[in-house]
Protein backbone atom coordinates (compact mmCIF):
# COMPACT_ATOMS: atom_id res chain seq x y z
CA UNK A 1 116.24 102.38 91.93
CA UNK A 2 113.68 101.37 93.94
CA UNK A 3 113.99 101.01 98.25
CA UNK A 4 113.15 98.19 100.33
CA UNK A 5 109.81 100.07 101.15
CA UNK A 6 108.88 100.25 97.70
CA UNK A 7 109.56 96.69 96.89
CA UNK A 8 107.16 95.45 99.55
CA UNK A 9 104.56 97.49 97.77
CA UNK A 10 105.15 96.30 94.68
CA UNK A 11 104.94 92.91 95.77
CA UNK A 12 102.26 92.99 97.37
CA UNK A 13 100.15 94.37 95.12
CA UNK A 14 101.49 92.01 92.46
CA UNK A 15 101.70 89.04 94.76
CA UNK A 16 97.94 90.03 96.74
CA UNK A 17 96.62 90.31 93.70
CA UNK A 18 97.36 87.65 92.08
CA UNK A 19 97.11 84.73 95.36
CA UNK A 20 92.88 87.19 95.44
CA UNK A 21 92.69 86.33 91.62
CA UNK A 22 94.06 82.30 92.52
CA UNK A 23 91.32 82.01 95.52
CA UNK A 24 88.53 83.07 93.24
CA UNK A 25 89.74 80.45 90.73
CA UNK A 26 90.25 77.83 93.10
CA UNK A 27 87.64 78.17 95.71
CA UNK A 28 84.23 77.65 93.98
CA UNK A 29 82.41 77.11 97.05
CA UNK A 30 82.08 80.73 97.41
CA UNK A 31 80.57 83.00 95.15
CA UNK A 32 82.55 86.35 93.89
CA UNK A 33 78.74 88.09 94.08
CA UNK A 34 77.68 87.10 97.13
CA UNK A 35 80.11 86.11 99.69
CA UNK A 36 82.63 88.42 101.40
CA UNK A 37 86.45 88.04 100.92
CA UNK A 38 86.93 87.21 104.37
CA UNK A 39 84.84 83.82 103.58
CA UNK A 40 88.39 82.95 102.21
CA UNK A 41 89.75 82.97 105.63
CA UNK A 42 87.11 80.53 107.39
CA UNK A 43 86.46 78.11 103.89
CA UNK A 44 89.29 75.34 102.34
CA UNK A 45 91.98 77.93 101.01
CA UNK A 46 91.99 79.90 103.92
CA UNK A 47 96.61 79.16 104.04
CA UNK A 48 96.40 80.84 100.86
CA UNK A 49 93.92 83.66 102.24
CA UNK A 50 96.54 84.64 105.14
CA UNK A 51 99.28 84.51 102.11
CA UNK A 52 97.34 86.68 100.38
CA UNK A 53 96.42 89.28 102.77
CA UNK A 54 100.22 88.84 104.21
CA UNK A 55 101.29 90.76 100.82
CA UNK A 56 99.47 93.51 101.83
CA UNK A 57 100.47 93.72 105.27
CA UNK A 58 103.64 94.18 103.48
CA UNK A 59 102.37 96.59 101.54
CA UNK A 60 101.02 98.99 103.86
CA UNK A 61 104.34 98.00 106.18
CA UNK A 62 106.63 99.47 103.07
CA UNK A 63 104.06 102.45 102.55
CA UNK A 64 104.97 103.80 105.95
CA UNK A 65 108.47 102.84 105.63
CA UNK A 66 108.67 105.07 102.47
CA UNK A 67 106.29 107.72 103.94
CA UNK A 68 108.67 108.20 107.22
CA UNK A 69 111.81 107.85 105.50
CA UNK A 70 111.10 110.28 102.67
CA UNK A 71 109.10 112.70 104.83
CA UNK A 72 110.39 112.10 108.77
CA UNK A 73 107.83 115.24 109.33
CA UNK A 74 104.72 113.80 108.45
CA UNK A 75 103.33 111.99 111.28
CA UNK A 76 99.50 110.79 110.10
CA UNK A 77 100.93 109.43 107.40
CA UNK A 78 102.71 106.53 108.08
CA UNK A 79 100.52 105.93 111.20
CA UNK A 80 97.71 105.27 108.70
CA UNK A 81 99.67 103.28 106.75
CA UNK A 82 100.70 101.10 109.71
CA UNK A 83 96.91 101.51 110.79
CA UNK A 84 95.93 99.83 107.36
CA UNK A 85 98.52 97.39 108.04
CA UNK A 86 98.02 96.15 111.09
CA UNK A 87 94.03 95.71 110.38
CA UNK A 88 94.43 93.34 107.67
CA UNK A 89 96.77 91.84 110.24
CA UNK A 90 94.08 91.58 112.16
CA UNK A 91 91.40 90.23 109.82
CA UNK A 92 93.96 87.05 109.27
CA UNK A 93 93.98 86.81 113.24
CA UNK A 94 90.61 86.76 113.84
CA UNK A 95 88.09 84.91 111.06
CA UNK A 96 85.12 86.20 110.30
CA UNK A 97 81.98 84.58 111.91
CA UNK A 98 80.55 81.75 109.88
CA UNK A 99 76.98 82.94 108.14
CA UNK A 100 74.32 81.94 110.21
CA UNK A 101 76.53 81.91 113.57
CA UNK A 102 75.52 84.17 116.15
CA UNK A 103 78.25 87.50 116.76
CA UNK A 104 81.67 86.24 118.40
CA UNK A 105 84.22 88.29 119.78
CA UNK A 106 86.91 86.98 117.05
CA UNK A 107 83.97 88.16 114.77
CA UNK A 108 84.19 91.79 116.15
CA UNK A 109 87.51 91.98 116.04
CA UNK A 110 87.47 91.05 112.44
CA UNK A 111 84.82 93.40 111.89
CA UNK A 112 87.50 96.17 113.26
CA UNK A 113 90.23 95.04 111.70
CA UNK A 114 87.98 95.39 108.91
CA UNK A 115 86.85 98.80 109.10
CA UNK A 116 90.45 99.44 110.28
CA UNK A 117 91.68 98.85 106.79
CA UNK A 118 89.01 100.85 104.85
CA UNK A 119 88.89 103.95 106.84
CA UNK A 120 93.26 104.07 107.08
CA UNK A 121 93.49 103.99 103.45
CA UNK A 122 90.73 106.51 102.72
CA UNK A 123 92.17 109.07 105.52
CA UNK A 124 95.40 108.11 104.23
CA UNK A 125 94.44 109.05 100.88
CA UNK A 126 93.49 112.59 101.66
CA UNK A 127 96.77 113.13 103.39
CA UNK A 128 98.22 112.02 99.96
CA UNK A 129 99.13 115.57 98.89
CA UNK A 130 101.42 116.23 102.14
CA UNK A 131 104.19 113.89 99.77
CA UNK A 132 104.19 116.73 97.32
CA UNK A 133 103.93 119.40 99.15
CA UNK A 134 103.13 122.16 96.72
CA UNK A 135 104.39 120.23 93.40
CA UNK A 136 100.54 118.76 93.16
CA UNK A 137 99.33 119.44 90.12
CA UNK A 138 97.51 118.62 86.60
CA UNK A 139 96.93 114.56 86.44
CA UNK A 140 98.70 113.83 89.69
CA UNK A 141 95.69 116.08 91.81
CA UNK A 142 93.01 114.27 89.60
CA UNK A 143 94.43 110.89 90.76
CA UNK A 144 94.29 112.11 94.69
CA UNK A 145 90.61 113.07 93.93
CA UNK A 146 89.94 110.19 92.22
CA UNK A 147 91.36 107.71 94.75
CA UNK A 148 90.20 109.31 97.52
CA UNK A 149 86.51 109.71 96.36
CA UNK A 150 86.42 106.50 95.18
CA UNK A 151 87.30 104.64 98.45
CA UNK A 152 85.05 107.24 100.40
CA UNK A 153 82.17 106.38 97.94
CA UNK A 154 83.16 102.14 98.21
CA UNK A 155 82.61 102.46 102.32
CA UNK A 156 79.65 104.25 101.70
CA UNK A 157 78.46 101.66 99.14
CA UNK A 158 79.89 99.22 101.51
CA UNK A 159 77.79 100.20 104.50
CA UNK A 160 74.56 100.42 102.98
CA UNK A 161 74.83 97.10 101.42
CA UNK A 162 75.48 95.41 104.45
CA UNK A 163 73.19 97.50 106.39
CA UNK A 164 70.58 96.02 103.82
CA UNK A 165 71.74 92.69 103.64
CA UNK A 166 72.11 93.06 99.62
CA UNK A 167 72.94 89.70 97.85
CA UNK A 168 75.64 91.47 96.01
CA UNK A 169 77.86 92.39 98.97
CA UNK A 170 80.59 90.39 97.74
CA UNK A 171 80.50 92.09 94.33
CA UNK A 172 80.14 95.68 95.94
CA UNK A 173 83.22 94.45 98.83
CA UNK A 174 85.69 93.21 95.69
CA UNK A 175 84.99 96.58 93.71
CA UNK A 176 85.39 98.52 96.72
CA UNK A 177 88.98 96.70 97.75
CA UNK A 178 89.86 97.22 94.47
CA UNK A 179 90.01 100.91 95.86
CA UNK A 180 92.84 99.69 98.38
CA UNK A 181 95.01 98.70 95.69
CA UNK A 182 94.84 102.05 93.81
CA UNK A 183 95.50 103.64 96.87
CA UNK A 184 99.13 101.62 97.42
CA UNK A 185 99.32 102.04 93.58
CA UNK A 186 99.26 106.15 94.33
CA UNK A 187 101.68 105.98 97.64
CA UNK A 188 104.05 103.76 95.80
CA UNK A 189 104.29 106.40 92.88
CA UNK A 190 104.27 109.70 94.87
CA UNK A 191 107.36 107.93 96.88
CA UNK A 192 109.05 107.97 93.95
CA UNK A 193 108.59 111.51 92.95
């Protein structure tokens, strides 16, 4: 049977995903290639943007609820997971700065919040193991590799594109949050082991 913790990551990968699929559908002001996912926040869905991301504040709220109650030694852990949390908090808070507008502070903070999410779930990620302690093995190690190289690869990605102003950010942003949900995908199922 599943805990309270668990169900908030289910849902919000279920629900967040689903409300992310609805704004692409909806929205087609924006452009899934081009413009960020945090356009959704400043454009005429942006209720259904702070929905969206609310899931996953969820989400990362029940992955350190599981973490700590399951393992009340770990300490990173659940921090990150709150850390992840509390940045897409954060990125519903404060809007990113409309293109073309000069750098705000609500704009920085976003930016944070931001980076805040990325770099909790990838750190998070490599702490992944700790839940098994020394039952890692076979399939479940190549799915801590894999999630963990892929979201350290999608910031990497991520950082060059923008560094370069690539027209594809947008693409390169979605396939790189796509990385976040694998990551609550892996939490909620070492949880359960």
């Amino acid at each position: 049977m599943m805990g309270f913790g668990q169900c908030l990551i289910l849902l919000g990968l279920v629900v967040g995903n689903a409300l992310l699929a609805r704004l692409h559908v909806l929205n087609d002001e924006l452009s899934a290639r081009h413009d960020p996912i945090s356009a959704y926040g400043i454009a005429r869905y942006r209720s259904l943007y702070a929905a969206q991301n609310a899931t996953f504040v969820g989400a990362g709220s029940g992955a350190a609820l599981c973490v700590h109650l399951g393992h009340p030694h770990l300490v990173a852990l659940p921090l990150l997971c709150l850390a992840y949390a509390l940045g897409i908090l954060a990125i519903i808070v404060f809007p990113m700065d409309a293109p073309g507008a000069g750098r705000s502070g609500t704009g920085l903070l976003h930016v944070v919040g931001a980076s805040t999410i990325f770099g909790a779930a990838a750190l998070a990620s490599l702490r992944a193991p700790q839940l098994l302690g020394h039952r890692a093995h076979g399939l479940t190690e190549v799915g801590i590799v894999f999630v963990s190289a892929y979201l350290f690869v999608a910031i990497a990605v991520l950082i060059v594109a923008k560094a370069r102003r690539l027209g594809s950010f947008g693409l390169l942003e979605r396939v790189a949050a796509a990385g976040l949900s694998f990551w609550l995908l892996e939490v909620l199922l070492l949880v359960q082991r």
